[in-house]
C-alpha atoms as a PDB file:
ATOM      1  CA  UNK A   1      27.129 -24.751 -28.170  1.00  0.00           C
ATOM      2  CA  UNK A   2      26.433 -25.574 -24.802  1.00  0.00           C
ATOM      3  CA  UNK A   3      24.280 -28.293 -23.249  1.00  0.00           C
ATOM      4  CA  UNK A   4      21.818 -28.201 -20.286  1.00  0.00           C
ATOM      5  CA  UNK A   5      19.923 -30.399 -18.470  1.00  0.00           C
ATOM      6  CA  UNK A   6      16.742 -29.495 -16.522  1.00  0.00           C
ATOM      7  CA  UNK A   7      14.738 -30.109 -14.257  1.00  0.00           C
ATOM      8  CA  UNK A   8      10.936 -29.591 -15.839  1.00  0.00           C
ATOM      9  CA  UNK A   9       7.548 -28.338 -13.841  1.00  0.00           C
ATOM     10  CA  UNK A  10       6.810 -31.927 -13.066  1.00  0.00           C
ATOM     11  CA  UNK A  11      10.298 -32.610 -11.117  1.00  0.00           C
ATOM     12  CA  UNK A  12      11.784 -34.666 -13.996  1.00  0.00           C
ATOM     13  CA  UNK A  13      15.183 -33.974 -15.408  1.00  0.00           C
ATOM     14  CA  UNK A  14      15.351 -33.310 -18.931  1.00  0.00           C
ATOM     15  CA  UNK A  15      18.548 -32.999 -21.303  1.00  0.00           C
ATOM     16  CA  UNK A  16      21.349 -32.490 -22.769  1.00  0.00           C
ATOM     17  CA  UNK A  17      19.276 -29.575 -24.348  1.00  0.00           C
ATOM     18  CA  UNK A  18      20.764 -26.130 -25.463  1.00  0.00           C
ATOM     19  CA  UNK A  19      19.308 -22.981 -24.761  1.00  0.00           C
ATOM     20  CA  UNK A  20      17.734 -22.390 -28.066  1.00  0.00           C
ATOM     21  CA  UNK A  21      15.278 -25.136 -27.251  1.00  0.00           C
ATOM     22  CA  UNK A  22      14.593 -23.387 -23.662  1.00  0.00           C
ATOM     23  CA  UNK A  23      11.212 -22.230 -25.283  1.00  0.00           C
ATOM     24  CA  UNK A  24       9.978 -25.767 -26.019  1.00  0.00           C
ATOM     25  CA  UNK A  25      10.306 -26.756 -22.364  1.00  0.00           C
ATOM     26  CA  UNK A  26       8.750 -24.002 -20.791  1.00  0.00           C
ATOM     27  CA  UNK A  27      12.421 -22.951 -19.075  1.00  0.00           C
ATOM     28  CA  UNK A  28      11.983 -19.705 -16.983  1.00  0.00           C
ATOM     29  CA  UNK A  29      13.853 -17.733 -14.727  1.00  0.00           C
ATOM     30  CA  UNK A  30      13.272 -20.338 -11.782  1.00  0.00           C
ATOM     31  CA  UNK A  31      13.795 -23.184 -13.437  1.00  0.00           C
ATOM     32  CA  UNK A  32      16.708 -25.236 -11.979  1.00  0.00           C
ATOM     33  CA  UNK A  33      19.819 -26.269 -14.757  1.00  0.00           C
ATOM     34  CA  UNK A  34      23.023 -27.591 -14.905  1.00  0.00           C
ATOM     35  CA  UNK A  35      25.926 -28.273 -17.274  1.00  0.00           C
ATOM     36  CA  UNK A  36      29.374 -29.917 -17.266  1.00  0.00           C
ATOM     37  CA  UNK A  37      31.836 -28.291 -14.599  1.00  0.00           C
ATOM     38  CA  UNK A  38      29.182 -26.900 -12.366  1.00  0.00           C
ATOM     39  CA  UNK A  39      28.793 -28.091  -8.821  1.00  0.00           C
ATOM     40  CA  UNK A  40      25.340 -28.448  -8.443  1.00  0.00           C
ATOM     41  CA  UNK A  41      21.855 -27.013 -10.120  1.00  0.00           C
ATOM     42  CA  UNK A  42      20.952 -23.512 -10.073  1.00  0.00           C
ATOM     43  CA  UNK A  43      17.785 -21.301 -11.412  1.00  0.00           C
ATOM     44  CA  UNK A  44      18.767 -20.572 -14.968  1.00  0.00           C
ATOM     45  CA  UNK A  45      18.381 -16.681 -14.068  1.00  0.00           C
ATOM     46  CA  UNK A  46      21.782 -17.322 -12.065  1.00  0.00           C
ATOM     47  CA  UNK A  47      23.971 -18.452 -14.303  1.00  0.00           C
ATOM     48  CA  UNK A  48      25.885 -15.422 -16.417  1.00  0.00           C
ATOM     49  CA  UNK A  49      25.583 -17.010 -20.085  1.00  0.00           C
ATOM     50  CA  UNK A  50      21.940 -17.240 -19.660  1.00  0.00           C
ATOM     51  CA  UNK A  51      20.949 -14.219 -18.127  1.00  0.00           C
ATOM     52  CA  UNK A  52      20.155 -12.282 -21.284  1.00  0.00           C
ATOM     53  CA  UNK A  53      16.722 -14.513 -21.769  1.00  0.00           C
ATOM     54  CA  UNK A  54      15.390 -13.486 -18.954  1.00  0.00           C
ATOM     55  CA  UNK A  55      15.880  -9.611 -18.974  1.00  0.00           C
ATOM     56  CA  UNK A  56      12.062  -8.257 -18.472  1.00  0.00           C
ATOM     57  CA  UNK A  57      10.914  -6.071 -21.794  1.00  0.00           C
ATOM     58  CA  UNK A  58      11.097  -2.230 -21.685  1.00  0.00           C
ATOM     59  CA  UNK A  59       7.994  -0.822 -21.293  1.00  0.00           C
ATOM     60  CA  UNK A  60       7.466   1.683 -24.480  1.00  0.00           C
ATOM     61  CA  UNK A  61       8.494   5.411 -23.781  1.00  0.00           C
ATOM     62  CA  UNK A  62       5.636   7.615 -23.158  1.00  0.00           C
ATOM     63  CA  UNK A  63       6.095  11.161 -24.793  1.00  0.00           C
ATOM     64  CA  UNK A  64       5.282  14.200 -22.127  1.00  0.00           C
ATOM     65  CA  UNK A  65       1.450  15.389 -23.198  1.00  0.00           C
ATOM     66  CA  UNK A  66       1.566  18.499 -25.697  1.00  0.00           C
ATOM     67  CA  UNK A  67       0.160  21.561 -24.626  1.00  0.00           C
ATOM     68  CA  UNK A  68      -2.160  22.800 -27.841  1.00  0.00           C
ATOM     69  CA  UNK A  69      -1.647  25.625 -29.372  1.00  0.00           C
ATOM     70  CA  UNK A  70      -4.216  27.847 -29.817  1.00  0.00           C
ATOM     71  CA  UNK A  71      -5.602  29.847 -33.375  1.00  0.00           C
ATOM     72  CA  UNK A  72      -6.318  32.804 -31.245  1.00  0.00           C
ATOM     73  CA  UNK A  73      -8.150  33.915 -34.272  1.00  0.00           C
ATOM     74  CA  UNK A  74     -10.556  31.256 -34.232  1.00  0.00           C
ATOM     75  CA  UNK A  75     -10.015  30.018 -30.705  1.00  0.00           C
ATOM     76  CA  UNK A  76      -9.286  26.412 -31.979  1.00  0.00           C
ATOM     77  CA  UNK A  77      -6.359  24.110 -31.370  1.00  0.00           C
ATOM     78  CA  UNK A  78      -4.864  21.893 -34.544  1.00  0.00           C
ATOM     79  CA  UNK A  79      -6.245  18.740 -32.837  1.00  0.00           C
ATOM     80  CA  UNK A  80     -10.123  20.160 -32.931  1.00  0.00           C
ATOM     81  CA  UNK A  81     -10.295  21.508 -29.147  1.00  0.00           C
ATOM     82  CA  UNK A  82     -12.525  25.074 -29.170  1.00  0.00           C
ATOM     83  CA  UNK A  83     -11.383  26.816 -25.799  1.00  0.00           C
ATOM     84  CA  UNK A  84     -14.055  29.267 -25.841  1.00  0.00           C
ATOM     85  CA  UNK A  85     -16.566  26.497 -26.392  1.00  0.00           C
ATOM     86  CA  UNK A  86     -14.644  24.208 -24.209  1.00  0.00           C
ATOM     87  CA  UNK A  87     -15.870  21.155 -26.873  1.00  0.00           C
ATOM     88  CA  UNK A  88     -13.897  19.091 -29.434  1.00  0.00           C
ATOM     89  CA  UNK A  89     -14.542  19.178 -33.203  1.00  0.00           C
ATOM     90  CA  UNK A  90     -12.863  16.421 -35.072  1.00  0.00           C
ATOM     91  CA  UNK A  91     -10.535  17.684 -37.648  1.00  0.00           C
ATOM     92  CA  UNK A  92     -11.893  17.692 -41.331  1.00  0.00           C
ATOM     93  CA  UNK A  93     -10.354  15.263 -43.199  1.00  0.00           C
ATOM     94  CA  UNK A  94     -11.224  14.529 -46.822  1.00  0.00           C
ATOM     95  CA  UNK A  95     -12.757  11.213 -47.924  1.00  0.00           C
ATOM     96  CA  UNK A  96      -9.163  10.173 -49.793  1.00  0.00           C
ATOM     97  CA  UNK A  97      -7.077  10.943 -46.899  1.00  0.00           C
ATOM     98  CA  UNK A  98      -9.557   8.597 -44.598  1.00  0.00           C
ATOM     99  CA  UNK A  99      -9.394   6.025 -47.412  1.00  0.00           C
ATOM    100  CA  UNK A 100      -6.151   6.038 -49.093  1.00  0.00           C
ATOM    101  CA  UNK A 101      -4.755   3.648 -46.106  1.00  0.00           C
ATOM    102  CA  UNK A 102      -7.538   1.705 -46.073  1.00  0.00           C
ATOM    103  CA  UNK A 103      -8.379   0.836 -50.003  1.00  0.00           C
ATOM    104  CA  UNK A 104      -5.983   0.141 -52.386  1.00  0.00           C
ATOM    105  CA  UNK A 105      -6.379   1.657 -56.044  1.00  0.00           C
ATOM    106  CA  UNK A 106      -8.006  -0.275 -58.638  1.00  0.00           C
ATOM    107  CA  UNK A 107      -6.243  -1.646 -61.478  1.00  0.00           C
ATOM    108  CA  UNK A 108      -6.046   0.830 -63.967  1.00  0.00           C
ATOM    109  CA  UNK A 109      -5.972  -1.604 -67.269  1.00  0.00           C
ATOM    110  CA  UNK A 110      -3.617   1.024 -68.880  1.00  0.00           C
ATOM    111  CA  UNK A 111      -1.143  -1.259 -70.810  1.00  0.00           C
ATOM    112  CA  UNK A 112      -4.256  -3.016 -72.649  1.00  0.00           C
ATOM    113  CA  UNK A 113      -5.642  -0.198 -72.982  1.00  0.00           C
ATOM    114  CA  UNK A 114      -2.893   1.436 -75.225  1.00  0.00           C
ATOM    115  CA  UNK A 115      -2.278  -2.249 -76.676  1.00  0.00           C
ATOM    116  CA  UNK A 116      -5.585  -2.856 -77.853  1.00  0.00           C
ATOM    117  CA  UNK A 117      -5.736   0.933 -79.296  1.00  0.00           C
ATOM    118  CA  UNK A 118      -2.316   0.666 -80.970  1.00  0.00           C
ATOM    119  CA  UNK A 119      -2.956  -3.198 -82.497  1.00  0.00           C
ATOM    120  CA  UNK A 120      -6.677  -4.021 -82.635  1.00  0.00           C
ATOM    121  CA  UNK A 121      -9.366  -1.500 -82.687  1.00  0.00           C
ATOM    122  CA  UNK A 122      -9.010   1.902 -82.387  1.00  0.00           C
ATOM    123  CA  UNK A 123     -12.202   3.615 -81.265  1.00  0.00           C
ATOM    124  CA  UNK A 124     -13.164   0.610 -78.781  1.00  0.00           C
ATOM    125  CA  UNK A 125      -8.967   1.369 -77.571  1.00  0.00           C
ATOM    126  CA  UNK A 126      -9.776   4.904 -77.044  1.00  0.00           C
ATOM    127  CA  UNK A 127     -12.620   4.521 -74.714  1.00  0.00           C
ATOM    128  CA  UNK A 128     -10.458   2.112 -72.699  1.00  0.00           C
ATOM    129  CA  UNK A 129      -8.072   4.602 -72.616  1.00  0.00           C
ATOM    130  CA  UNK A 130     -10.010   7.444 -71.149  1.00  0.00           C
ATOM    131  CA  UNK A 131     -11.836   5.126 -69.029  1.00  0.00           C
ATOM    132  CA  UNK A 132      -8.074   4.293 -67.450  1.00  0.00           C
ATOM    133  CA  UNK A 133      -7.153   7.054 -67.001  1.00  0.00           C
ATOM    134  CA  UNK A 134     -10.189   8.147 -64.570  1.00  0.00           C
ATOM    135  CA  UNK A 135      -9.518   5.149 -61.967  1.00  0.00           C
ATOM    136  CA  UNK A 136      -6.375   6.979 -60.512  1.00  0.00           C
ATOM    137  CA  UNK A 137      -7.886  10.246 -60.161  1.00  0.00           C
ATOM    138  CA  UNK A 138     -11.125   8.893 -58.912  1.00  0.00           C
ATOM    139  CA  UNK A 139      -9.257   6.942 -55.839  1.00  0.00           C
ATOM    140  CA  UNK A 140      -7.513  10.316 -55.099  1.00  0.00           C
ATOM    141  CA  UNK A 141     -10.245  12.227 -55.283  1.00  0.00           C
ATOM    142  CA  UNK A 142     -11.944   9.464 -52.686  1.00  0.00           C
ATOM    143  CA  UNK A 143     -14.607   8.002 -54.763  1.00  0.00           C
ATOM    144  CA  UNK A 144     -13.635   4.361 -54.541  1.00  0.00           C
ATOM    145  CA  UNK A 145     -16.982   2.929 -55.975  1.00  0.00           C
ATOM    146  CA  UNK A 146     -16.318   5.482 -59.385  1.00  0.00           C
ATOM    147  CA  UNK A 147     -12.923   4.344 -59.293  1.00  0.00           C
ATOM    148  CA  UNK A 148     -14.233   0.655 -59.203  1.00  0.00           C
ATOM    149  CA  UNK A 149     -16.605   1.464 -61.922  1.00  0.00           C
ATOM    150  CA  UNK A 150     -14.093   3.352 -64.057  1.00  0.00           C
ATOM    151  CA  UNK A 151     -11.464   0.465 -63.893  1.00  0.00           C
ATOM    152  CA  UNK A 152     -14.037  -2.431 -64.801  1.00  0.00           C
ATOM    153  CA  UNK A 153     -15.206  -0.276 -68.026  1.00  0.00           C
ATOM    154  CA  UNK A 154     -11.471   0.157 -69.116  1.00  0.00           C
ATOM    155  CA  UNK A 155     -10.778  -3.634 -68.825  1.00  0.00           C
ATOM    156  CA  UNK A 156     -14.054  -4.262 -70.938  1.00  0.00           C
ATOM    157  CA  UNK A 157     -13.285  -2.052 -73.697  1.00  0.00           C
ATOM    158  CA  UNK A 158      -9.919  -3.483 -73.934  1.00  0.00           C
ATOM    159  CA  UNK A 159     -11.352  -7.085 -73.823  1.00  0.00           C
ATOM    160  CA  UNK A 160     -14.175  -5.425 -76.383  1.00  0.00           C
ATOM    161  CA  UNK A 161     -11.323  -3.617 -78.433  1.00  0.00           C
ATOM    162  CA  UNK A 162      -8.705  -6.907 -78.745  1.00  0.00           C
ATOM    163  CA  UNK A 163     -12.312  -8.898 -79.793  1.00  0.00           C
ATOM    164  CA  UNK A 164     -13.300  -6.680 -82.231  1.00  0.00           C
ATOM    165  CA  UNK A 165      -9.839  -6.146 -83.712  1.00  0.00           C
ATOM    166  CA  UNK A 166      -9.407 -10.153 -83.919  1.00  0.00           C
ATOM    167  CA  UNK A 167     -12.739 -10.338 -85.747  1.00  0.00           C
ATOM    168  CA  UNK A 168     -11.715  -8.132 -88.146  1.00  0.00           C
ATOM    169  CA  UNK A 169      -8.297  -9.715 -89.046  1.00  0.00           C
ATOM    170  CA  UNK A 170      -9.907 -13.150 -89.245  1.00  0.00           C
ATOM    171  CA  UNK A 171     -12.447 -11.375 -92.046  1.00  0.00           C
ATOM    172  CA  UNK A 172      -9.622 -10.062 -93.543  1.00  0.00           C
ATOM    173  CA  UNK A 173      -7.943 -13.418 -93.473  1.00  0.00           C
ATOM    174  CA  UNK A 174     -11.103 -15.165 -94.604  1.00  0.00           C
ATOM    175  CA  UNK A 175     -11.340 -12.662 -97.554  1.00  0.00           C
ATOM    176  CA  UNK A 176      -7.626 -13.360 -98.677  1.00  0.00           C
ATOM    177  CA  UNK A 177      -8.156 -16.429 -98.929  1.00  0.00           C
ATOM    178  CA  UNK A 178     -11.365 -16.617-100.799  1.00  0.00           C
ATOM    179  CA  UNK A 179      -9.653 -13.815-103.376  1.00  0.00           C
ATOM    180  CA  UNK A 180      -6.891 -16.530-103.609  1.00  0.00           C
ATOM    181  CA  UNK A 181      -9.755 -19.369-104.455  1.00  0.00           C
ATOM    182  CA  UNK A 182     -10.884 -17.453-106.477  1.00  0.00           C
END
């Protein structure tokens, strides 16, 4: 890789540096460099190898403005303008296409749900169950908060189910062993 030296804002020469580090010193087009084999210093926008880091950005394309089309049976365009009113109506948007961007779906609690059903208790399981399954429909539907709601009850009746199922094997243990004492 090749080595520069430069000469910095303050008139001091700095180097052997290569042009990765250019950044760190604050090396612009202007800025005056030189390497082995060349005759004297030159801006750094000058020199061939180095001209690619100080090509100016391309400004972003700017697509031609779209001429609506008009309902001519309502008089509306799709974007919401009303030519006979000459006024603008926001389009209608549902509440889960505003927030399905913005808030991610709850946890639905699904997998303890049908593990707590299948190895602990199976009424307390069930409710979990149905309770999981609402969360997903609930965030389509838009209702966040229900969605919330719906996931928190499905992880306490799985906690609830697994509790109660534990319970009742440790009686069940407990009982064994007392038939065993006695």
């Amino acid at each position: 890789m090749t080595e520069y030296y430069i000469i910095d804002n303050n008139g001091n020469q700095i180097g052997p540096i290569s042009e990765v580090l250019f950044p760190n010193y604050g090396v612009n087009a202007s800025t005056l460099v030189w390497r082995e084999g060349m005759a004297e210093w030159k801006q750094a926008s000058e020199l061939p190898e180095l001209k690619h880091l100080f090509v100016p950005p391309v400004p972003p394309v700017v697509p031609p403005p779209i001429e609506p089309q008009q309902n001519q049976a309502w008089g509306q365009t799709p974007n919401g303008w009303n030519q006979s009113t000459q006024s603008w109506t926001p389009p209608v948007q549902n509440q889960y296409q505003q927030n399905q961007y913005t808030l991610p779906c709850p946890p639905t609690y699904l997998a303890w749900a049908l593990i707590s059903t299948i190895l602990c208790c199976i009424p307390f399981g069930v409710i979990a169950l149905i309770q999981s399954s609402k969360v997903q429909s609930q965030w389509q539907q838009g209702d966040y908060n229900g969605a919330m709601r719906a996931s928190k009850s499905a992880k306490d009746w799985s906690i609830a189910s697994f509790a109660s199922g534990f319970f009742i094997y440790g009686l069940y243990i407990f009982a064994s062993f007392l038939g065993v004492l006695f």
